[in-house]
Protein backbone atom coordinates (compact mmCIF):
# COMPACT_ATOMS: atom_id res chain seq x y z
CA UNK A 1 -9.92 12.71 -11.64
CA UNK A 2 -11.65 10.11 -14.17
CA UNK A 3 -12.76 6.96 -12.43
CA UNK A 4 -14.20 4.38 -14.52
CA UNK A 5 -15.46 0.75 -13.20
CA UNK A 6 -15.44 -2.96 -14.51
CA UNK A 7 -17.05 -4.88 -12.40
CA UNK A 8 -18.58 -8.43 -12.30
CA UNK A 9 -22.35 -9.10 -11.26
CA UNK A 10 -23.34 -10.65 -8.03
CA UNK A 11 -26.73 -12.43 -7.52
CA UNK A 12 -27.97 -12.46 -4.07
CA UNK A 13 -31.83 -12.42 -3.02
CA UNK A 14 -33.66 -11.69 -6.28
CA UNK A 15 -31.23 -8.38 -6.46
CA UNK A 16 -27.67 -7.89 -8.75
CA UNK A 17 -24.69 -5.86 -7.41
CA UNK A 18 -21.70 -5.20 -9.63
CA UNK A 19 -18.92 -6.03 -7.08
CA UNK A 20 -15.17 -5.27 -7.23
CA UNK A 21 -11.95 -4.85 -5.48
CA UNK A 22 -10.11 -1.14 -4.94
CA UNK A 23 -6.65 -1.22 -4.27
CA UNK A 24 -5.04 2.26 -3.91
CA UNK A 25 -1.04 2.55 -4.19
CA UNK A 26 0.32 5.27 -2.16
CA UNK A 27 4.18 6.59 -2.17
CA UNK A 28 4.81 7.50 1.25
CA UNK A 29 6.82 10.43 1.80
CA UNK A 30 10.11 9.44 3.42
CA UNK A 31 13.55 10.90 3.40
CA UNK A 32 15.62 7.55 2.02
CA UNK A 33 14.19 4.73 0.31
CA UNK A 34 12.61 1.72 1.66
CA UNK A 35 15.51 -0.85 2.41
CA UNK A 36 18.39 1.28 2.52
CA UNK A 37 19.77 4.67 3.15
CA UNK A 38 19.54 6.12 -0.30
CA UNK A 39 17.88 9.48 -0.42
CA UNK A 40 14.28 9.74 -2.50
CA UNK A 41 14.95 10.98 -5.91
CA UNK A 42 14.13 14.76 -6.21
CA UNK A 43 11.70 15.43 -9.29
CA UNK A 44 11.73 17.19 -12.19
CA UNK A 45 8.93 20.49 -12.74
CA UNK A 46 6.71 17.74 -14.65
CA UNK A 47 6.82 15.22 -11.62
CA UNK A 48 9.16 13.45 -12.55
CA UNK A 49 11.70 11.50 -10.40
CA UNK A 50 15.37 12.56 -11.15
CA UNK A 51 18.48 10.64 -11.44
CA UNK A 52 20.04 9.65 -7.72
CA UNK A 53 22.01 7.68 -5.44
CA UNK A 54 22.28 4.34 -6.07
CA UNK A 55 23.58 1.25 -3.70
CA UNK A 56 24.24 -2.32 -3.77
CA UNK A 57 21.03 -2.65 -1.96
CA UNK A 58 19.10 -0.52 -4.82
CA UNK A 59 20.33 -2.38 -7.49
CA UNK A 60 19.84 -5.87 -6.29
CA UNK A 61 23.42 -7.27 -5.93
CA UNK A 62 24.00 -10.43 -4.16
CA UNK A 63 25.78 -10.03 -0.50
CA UNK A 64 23.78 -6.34 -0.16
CA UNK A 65 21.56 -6.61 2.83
CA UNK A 66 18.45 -4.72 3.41
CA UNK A 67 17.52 -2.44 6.67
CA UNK A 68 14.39 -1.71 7.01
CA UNK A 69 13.08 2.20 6.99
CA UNK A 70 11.23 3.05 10.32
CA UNK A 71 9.83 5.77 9.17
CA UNK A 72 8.09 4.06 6.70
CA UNK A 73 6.63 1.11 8.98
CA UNK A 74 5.37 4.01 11.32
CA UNK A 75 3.87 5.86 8.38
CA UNK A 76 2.18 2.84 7.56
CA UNK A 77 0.54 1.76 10.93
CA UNK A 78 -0.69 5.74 10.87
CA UNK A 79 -2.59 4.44 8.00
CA UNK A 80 -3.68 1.43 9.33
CA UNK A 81 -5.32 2.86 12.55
CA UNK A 82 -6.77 6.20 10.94
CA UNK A 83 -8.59 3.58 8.54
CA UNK A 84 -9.70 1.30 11.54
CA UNK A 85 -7.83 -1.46 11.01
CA UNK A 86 -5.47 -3.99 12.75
CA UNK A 87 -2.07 -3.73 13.23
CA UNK A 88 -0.12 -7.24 12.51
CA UNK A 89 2.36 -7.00 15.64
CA UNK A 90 3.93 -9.39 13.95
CA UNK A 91 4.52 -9.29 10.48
CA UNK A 92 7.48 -10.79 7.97
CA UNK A 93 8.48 -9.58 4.42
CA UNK A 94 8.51 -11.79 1.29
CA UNK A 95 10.76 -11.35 -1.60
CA UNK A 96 8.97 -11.62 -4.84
CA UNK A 97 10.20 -12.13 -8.57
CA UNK A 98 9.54 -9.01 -10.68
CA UNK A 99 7.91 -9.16 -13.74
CA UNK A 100 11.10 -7.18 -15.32
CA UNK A 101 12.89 -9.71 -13.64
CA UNK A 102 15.89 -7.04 -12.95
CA UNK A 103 15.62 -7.73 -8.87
CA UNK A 104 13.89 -9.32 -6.59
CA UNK A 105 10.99 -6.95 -4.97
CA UNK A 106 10.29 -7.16 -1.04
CA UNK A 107 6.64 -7.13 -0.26
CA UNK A 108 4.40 -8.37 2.92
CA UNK A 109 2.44 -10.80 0.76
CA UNK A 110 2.14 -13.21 3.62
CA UNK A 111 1.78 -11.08 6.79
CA UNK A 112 0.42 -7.68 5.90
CA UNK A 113 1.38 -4.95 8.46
CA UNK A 114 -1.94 -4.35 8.85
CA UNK A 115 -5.73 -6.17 8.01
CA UNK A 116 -9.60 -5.87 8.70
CA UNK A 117 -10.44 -1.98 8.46
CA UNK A 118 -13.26 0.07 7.57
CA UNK A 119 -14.74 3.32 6.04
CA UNK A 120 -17.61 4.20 6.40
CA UNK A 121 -18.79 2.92 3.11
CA UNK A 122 -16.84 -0.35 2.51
CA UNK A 123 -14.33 -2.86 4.78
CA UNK A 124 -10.97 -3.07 4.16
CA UNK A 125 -9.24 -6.70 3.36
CA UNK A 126 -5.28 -5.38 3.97
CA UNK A 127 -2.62 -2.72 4.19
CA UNK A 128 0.81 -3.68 3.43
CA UNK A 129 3.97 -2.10 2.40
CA UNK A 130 6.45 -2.53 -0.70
CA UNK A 131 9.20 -1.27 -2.18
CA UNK A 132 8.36 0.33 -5.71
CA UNK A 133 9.66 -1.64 -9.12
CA UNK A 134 10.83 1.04 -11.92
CA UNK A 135 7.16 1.85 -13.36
CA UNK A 136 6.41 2.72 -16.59
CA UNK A 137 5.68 5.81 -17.50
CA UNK A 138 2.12 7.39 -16.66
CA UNK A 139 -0.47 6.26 -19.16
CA UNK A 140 -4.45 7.62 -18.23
CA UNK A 141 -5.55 4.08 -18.30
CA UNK A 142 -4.27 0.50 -18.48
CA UNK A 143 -5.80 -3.11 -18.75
CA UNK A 144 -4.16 -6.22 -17.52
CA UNK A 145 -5.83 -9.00 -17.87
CA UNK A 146 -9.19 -8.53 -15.77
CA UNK A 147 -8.49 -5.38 -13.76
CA UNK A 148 -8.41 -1.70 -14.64
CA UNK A 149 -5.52 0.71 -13.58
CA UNK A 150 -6.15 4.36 -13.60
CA UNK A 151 -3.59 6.83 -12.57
CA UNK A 152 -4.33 9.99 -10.69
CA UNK A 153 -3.33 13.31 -12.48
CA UNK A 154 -1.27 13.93 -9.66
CA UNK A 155 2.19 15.53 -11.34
CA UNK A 156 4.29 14.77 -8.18
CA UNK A 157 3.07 10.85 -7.74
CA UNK A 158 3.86 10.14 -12.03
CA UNK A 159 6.92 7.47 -12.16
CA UNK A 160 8.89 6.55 -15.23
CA UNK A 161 11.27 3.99 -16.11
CA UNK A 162 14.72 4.28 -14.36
CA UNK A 163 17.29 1.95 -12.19
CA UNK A 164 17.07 4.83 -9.53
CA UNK A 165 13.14 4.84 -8.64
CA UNK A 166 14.04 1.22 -7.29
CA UNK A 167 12.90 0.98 -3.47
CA UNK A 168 10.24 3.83 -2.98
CA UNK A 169 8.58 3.13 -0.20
CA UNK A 170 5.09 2.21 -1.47
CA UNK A 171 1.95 1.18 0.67
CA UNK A 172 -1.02 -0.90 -0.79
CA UNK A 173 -4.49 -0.54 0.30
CA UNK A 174 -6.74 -3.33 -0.35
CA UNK A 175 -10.72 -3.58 0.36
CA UNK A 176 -13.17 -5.94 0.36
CA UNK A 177 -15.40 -6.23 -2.67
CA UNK A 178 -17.55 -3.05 -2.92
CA UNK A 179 -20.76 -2.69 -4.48
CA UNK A 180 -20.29 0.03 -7.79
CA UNK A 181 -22.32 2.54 -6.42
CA UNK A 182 -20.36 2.96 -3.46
CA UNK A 183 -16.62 3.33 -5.13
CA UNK A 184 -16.33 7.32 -5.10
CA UNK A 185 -17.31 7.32 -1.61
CA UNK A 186 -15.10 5.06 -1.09
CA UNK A 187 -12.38 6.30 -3.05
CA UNK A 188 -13.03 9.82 -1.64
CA UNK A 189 -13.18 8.55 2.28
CA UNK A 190 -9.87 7.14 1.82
CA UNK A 191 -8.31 10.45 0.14
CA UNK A 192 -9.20 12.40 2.59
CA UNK A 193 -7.76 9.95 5.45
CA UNK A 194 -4.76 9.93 2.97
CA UNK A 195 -4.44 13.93 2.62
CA UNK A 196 -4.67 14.27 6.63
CA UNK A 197 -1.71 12.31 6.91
CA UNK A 198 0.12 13.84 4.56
CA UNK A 199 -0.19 11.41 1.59
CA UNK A 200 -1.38 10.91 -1.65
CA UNK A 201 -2.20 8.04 -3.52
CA UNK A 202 -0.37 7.58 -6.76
CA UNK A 203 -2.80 5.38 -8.65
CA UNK A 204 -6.10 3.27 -8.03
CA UNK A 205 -6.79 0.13 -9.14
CA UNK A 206 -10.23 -1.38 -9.79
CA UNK A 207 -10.98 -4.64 -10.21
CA UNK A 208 -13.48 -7.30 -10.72
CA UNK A 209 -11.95 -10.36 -9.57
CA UNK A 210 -13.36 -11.03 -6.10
CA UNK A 211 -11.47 -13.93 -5.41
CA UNK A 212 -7.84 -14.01 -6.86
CA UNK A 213 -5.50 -10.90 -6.15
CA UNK A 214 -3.54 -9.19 -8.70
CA UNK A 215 -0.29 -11.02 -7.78
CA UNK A 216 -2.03 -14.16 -7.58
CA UNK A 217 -2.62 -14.04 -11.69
CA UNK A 218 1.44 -13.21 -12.06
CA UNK A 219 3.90 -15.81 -12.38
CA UNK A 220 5.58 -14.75 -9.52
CA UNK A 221 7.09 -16.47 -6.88
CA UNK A 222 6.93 -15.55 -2.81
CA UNK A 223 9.60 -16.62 -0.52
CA UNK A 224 10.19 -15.60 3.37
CA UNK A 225 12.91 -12.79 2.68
CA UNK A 226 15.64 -14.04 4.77
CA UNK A 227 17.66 -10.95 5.06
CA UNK A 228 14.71 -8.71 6.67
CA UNK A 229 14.03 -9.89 10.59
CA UNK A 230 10.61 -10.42 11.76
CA UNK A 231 9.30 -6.89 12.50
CA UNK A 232 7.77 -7.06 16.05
CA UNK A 233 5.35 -3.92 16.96
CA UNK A 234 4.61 -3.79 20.34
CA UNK A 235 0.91 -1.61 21.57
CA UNK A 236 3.64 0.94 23.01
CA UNK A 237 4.80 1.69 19.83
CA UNK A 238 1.15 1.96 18.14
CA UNK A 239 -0.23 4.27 21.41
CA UNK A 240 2.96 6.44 20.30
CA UNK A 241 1.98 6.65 17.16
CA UNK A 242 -1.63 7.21 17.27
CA UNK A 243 -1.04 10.19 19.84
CA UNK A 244 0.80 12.25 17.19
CA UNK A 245 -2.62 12.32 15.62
CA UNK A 246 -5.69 12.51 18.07
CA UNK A 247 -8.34 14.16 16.05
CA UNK A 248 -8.17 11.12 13.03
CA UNK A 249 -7.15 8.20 15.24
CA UNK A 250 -8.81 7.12 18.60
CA UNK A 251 -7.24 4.22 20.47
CA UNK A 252 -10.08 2.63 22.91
CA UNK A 253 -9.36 2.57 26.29
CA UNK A 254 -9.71 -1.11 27.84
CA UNK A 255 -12.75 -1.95 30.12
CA UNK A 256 -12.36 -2.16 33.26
CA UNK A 257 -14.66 -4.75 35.66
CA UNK A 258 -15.66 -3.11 39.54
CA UNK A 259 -14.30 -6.45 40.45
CA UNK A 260 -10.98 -5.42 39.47
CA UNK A 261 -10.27 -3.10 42.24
């Protein structure tokens, strides 16, 4: 795996750090797609996703109403407590213009399912999920505008253009700015959290715009999706999902006072 930088320089105390964002995109490996129950498209020998099943809900059409995948959500807050973080016990999904402008995408631009986690070599700004747009096909590396976009030679993870790769379920990792010298320990902390869960990221994304996101330089628009409930995750549901992995994810037990008894 190549991983090149572009970073912008940060003066503090007579000393210059090239800073920059890491966002890692990671198809999670469900059964049926994100917002309906469409299967996953099987893939070709290359990695390649094949043609599928198709719904109302995949394609967009007015009247279709999403339902949100379970699995997914759980698969997701896995994530968020192997990498430290917070879980959002409440959390809302936005639906966002596409740049193809073929459908609306649903995203948790607003409330992220999950915020504030760490690695040992860098914090963590946000986890949230998506549902995939039909990506291009795999190039090695791509520049828009101010950040850099390198794609894993992972055969399985490539996407191409097609109506049926619509509504993989896709999870964003975001960190706080990271000094240069730290990125592949970053990078290769949070594959290995990734490849204990049974993931793989698809594609990393470095950047060196510390304060506006990617979406925030996309004329896009975000808007409360009023077809998707709020999702409420109660610390029941989290403790069950942490104990299906002990050795990566440790819950801490409450303190308890003398005075208490």
């Amino acid at each position: 795996m190549r991983i090149t930088c572009s970073k912008q320089l940060m003066h503090t105390n007579r000393r210059c750090y090239k800073m920059g964002k890491v966002v890692f995109h990671v198809v999670l490996p469900t059964e049926t797609k994100m917002f309906c129950g469409c299967p996953v498209p099987a893939m070709d020998e290359e990695g390649y996703y094949q043609p599928g099943m198709d719904c109302p809900v995949c394609c967009g059409e007015k009247g279709a109403y999403p339902i949100l995948n379970k699995t997914a959500v759980e698969e997701a807050i896995a994530v968020v407590l192997a990498l430290n973080g917070k879980v959002t016990q409440y959390t809302l999904f936005d639906r966002v213009k596409s740049e193809t402008g073929l459908y609306d995408m649903i995203s948790q631009y607003s409330y992220p399912i999950g915020k504030e986690g760490y690695v040992e070599y860098a914090l963590l700004k946000e986890v949230f999920l998506d549902s995939d747009e039909a990506a291009k096909e795999d190039e090695t590396d791509l520049e828009i505008g101010n950040h850099s976009i390198h794609h894993l030679d992972i055969p399985v993870m490539r996407l191409k253009e097609s109506e049926e790769e619509k509504g993989i379920p896709v999870l964003e990792i975001v960190s706080d700015p990271i000094e240069e010298e730290q990125n592949p320990y970053y990078i290769e902390a949070i594959e290995t959290i990734l490849t204990a869960l049974g993931m793989e990221a698809w594609e990393i994304i470095e950047t060196d715009d510390l304060i506006e996101t990617m979406e925030s330089q996309k004329p896009l628009s975000y808007l409360p999706d009023p077809d998707i409930p709020p999702v409420i995750i109660s610390q029941w549901w989290i403790d069950q999902i942490a104990a299906k992995y002990p050795e990566l994810i440790h819950i801490e037990e409450p303190e308890v006072e003398e005075d208490d008894f």
